[in-house]
Protein backbone atom coordinates (compact mmCIF):
# COMPACT_ATOMS: atom_id res chain seq x y z
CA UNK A 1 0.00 0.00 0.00
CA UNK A 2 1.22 3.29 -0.75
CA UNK A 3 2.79 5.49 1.94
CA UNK A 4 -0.50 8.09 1.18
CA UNK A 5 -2.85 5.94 1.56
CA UNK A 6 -1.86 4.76 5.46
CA UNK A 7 -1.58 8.92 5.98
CA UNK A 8 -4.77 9.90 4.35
CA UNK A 9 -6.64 7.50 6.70
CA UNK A 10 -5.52 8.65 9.66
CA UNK A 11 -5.50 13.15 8.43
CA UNK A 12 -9.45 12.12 7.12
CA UNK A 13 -10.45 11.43 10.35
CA UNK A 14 -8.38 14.33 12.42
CA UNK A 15 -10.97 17.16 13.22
CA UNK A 16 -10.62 19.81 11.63
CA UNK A 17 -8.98 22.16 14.01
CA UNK A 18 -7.46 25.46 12.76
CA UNK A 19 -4.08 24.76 11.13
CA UNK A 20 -3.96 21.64 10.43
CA UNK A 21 -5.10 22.13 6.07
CA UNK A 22 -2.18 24.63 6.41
CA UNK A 23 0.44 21.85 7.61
CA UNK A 24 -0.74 18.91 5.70
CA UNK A 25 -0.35 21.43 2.48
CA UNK A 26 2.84 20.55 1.69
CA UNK A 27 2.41 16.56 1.88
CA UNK A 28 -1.05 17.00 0.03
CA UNK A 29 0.82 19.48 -2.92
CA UNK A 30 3.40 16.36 -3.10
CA UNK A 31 1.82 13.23 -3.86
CA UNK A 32 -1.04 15.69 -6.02
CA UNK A 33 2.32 16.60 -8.09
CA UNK A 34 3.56 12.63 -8.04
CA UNK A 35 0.01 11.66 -9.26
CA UNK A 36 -0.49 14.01 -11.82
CA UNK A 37 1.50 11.40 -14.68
CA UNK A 38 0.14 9.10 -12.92
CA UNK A 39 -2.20 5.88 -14.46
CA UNK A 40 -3.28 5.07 -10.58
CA UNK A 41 -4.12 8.65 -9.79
CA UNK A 42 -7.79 7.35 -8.83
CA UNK A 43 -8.74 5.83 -6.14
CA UNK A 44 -11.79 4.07 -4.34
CA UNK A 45 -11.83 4.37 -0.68
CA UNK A 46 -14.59 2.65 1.93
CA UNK A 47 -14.03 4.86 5.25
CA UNK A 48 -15.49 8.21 3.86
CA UNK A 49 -17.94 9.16 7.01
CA UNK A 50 -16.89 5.77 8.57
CA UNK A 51 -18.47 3.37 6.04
CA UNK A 52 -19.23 5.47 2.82
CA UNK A 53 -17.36 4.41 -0.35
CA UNK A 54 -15.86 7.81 -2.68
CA UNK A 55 -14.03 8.08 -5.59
CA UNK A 56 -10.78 10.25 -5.37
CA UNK A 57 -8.42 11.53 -7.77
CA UNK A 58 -5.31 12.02 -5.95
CA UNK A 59 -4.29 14.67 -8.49
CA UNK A 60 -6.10 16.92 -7.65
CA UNK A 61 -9.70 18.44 -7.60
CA UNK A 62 -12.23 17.93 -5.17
CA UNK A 63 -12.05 14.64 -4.39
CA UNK A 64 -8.23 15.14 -3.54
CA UNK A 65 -9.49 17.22 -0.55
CA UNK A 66 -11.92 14.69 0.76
CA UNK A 67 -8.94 12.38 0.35
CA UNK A 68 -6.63 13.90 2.86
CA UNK A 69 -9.38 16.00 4.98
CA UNK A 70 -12.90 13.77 5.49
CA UNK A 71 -15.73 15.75 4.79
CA UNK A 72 -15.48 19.42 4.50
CA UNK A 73 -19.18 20.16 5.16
CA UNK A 74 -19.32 18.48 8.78
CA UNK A 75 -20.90 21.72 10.72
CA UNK A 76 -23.76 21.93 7.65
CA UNK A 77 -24.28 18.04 7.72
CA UNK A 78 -24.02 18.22 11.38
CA UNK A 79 -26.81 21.30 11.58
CA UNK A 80 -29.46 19.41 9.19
CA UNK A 81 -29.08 15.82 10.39
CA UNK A 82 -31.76 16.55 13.18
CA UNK A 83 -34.41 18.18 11.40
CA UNK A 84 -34.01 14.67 9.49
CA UNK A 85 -36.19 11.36 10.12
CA UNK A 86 -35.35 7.96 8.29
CA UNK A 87 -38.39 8.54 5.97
CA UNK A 88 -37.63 12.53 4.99
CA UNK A 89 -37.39 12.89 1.82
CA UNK A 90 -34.12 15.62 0.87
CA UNK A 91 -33.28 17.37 -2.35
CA UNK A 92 -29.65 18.29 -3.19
CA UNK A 93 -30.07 21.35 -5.39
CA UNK A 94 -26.06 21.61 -6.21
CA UNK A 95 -25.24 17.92 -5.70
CA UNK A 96 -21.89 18.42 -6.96
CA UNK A 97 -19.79 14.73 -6.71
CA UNK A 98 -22.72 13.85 -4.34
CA UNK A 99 -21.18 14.58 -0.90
CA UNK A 100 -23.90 15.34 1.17
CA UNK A 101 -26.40 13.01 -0.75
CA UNK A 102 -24.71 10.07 0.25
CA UNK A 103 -24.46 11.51 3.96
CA UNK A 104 -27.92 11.61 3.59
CA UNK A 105 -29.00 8.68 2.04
CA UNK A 106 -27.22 6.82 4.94
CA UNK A 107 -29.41 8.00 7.68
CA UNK A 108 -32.37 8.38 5.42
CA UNK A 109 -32.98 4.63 4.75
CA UNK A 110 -37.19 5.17 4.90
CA UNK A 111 -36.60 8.05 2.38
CA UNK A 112 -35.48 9.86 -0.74
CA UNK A 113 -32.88 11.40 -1.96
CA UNK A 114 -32.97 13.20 -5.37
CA UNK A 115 -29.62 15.23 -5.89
CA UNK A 116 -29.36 17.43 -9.18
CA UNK A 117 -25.99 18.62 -11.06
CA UNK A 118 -25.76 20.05 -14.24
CA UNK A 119 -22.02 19.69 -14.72
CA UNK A 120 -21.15 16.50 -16.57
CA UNK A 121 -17.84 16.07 -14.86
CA UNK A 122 -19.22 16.04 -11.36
CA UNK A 123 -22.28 14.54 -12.67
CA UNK A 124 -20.71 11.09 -13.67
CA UNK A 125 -18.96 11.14 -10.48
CA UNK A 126 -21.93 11.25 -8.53
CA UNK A 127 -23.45 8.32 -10.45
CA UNK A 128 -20.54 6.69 -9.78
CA UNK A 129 -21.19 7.22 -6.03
CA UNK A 130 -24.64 6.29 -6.00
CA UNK A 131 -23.73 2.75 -7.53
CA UNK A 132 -20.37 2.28 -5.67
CA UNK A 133 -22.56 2.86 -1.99
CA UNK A 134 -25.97 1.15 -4.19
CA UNK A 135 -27.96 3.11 -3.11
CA UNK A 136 -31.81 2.10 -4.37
CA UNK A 137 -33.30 4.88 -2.83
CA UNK A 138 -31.36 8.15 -4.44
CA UNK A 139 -32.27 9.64 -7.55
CA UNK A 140 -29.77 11.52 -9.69
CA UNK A 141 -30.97 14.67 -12.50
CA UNK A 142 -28.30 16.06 -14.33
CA UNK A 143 -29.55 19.14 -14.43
CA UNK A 144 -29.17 22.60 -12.84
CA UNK A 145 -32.67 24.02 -11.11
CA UNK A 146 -33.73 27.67 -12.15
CA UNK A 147 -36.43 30.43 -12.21
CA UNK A 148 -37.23 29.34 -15.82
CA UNK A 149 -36.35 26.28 -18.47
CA UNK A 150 -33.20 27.52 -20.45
CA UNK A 151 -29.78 26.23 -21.10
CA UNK A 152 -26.45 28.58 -19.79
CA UNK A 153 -22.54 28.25 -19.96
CA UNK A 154 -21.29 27.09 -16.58
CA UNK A 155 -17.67 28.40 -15.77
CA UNK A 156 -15.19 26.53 -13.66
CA UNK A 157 -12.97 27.58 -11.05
CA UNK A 158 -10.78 24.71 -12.10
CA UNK A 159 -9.02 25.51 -15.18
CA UNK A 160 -7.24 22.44 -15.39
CA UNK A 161 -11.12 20.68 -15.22
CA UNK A 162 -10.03 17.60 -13.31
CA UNK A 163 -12.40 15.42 -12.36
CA UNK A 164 -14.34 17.43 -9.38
CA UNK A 165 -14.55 20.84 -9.31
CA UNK A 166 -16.37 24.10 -8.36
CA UNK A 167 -18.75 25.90 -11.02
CA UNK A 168 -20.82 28.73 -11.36
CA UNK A 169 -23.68 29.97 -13.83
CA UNK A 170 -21.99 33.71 -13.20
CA UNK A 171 -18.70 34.51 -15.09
CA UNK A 172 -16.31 36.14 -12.27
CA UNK A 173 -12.81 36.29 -11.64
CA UNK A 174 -12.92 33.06 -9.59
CA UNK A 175 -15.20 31.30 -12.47
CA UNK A 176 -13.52 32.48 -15.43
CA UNK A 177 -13.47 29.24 -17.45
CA UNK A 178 -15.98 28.35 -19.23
CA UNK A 179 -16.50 24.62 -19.82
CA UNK A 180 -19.81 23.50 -21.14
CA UNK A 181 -23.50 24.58 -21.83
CA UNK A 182 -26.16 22.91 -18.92
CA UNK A 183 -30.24 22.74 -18.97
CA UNK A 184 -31.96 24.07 -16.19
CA UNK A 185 -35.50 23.36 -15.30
CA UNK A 186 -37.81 24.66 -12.49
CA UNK A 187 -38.31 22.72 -9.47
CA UNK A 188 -42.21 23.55 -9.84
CA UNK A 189 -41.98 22.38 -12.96
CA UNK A 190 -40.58 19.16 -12.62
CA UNK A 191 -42.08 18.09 -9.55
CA UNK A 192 -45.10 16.41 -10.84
CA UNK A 193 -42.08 13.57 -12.94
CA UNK A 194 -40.48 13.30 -9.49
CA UNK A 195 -42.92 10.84 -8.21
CA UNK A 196 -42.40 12.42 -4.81
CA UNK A 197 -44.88 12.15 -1.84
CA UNK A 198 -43.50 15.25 -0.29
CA UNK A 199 -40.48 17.40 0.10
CA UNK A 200 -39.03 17.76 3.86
CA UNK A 201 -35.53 19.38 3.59
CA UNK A 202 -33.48 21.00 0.81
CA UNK A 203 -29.75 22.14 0.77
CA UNK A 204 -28.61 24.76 -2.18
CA UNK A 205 -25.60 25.66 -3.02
CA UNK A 206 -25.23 26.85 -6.45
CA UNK A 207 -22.66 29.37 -6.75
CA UNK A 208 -24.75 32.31 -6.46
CA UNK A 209 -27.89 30.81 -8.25
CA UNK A 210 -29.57 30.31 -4.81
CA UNK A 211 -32.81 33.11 -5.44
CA UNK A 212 -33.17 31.92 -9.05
CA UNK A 213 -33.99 28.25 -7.32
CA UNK A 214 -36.33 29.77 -5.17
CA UNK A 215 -38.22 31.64 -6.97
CA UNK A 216 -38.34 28.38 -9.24
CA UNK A 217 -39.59 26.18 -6.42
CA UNK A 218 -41.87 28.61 -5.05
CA UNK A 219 -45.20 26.89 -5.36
CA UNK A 220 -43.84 23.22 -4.18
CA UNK A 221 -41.75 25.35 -1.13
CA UNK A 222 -44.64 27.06 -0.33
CA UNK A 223 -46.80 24.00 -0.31
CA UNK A 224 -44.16 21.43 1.90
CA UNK A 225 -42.84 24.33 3.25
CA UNK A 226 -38.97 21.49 3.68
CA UNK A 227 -36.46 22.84 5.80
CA UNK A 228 -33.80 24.99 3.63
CA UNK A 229 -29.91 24.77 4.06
CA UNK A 230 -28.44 27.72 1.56
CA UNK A 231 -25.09 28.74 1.15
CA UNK A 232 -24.67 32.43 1.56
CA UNK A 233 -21.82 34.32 -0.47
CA UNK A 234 -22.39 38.11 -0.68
CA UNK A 235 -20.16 38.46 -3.36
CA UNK A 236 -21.59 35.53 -5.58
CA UNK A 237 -24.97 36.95 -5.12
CA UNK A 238 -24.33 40.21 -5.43
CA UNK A 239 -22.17 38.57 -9.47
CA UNK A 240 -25.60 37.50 -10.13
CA UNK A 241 -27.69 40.72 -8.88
CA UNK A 242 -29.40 40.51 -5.92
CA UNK A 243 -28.66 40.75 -2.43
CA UNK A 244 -29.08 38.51 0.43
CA UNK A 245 -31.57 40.95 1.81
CA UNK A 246 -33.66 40.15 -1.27
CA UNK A 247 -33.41 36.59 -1.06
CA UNK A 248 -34.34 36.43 2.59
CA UNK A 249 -37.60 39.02 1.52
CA UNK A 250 -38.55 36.10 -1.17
CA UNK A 251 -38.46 33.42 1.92
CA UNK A 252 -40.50 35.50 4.21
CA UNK A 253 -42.92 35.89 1.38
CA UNK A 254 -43.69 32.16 1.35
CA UNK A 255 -43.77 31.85 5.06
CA UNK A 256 -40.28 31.44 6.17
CA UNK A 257 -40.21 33.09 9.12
CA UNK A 258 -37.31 32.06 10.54
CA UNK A 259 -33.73 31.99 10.02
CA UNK A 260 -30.11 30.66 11.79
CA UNK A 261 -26.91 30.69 10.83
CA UNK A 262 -24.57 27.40 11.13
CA UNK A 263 -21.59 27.67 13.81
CA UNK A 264 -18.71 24.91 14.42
CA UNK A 265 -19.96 21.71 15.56
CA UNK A 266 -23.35 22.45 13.67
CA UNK A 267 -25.31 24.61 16.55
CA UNK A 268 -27.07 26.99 15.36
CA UNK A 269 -27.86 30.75 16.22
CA UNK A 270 -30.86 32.86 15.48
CA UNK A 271 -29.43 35.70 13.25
CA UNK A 272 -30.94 39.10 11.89
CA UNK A 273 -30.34 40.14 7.91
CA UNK A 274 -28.46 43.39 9.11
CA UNK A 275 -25.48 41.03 11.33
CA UNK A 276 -25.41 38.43 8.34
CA UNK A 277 -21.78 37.84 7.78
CA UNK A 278 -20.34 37.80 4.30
CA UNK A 279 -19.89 34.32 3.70
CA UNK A 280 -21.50 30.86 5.59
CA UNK A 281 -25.03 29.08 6.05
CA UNK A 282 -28.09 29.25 6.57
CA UNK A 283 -30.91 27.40 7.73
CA UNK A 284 -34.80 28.62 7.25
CA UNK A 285 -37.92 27.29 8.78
CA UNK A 286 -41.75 27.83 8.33
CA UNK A 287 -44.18 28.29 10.58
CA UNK A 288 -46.60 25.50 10.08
């Protein structure tokens, strides 16, 4: 076995206290460089979140982060988990390789999982997830969710386009390459196909596409009235014009009267719009 793969297992499973990304850069920067050329640069591992197979690329990407550090959403995963029962059914809106879906689908074993991603890249990595952990009761779409049917260049913040990466619907200095043309679909439109008895939580995290979802959802989120987990970025919604203060308006509209923001160790705090900070996440709830 090679000398990373004894390391890895141990730095996946170290907490991630403050510092330690910072000194396992160097080590992770070498064998990334070493695996570049490399024809065993992938990688199937069966300890992700204890018993959860994933698909790395030790070259680099996403995956090569999940390699070395374990899950880099803990504190989200951690703040969702108990709003969750074994027969909720939870939408992925941003699936990406299909992290948090398979977190999911392993304490959701009454449930459903669908998990959307528009990118093919990530997209085929997800599927590959889904079949490497089998599991019969997720659903994969690859396609993006929007305020309207339409197709749109995503842009990369990988210019190298390895086999996981970061994207964005809004060109920016961070997403400057552009690397293929998705579809996008409303949620309100496609939920009828879903086959869905419900909807009880939803994360999004789309790179600054977050209000566009929304207001795409709007009758089904209205209706179910699921538990959100969004991703705020200032600056990525502010790239795609709006403001959070106009996003939170939109949830307040359809009864989401409440909102917290996700601390270390998942806990969460009861927030205002005017302390929001400029980047983290947040978790809305309806009144019934």
């Amino acid at each position: 076995m090679e000398l990373d793969r004894t390391l890895s297992a141990l730095t996946r499973h170290i907490p991630n206290y403050r510092g330690v990304s910072r000194l396992l850069a160097p080590i992770v920067s070498h064998y990334a460089t070493q695996y570049q050329q490399s024809a065993n640069r992938q990688l199937i591992i069966d300890d992700f979140d204890g018993d959860l197979k994933l698909n790395v690329d030790r070259s680099g990407g996403m995956t090569q982060n999940l390699y070395w550090r374990g899950i880099s959403t803990y504190d989200e995963l951690k703040a969702l988990l108990p709003f969750a029962k074994p027969q909720s059914v939870f939408l992925d809106i941003g699936a990406n390789i299909g992290v948090f879906s398979l977190v999911m689908a392993k304490h959701l074993t009454e449930g459903h999982i669908a998990a959307f991603e528009p990118a093919k890249t990530n997209y085929d990595v997800l599927v590959k997830h889904q079949m490497l952990n089998n599991f019969q009761h997720m659903t994969t779409y690859q396609f993006g969710l929007s305020d309207e049917d339409r197709e749109l260049t995503i842009y990369s913040n990988n210019p190298e386009n390895t086999s996981s990466f970061n994207a964005s619907f809004y060109a920016s200095e961070r997403f400057a390459t552009a690397i293929e043309t998705c579809q996008l679909k409303t949620l309100d439109g496609i939920w009828p196909t879903l086959d869905l008895p419900r909807v009880d939580l939803v994360k999004i995290d789309t790179e600054g596409a977050e209000l566009t979802v929304l207001r795409g959802g709007e009758a089904t989120l209205a209706k179910y009235k699921p538990v959100i987990l969004l991703e705020l970025v200032k600056a990525f919604y502010k790239n795609a014009g709006y403001t959070a203060e106009d996003l939170i308006l939109f949830l307040k509209g359809i009864g989401y009267d409440k909102m917290s923001i996700v601390k270390r160790l998942g806990k969460l705090a009861p927030i205002a719009v005017e302390d929001l900070p400029e980047t983290g996440n947040l978790i809305f709830e309806a009144s019934s």
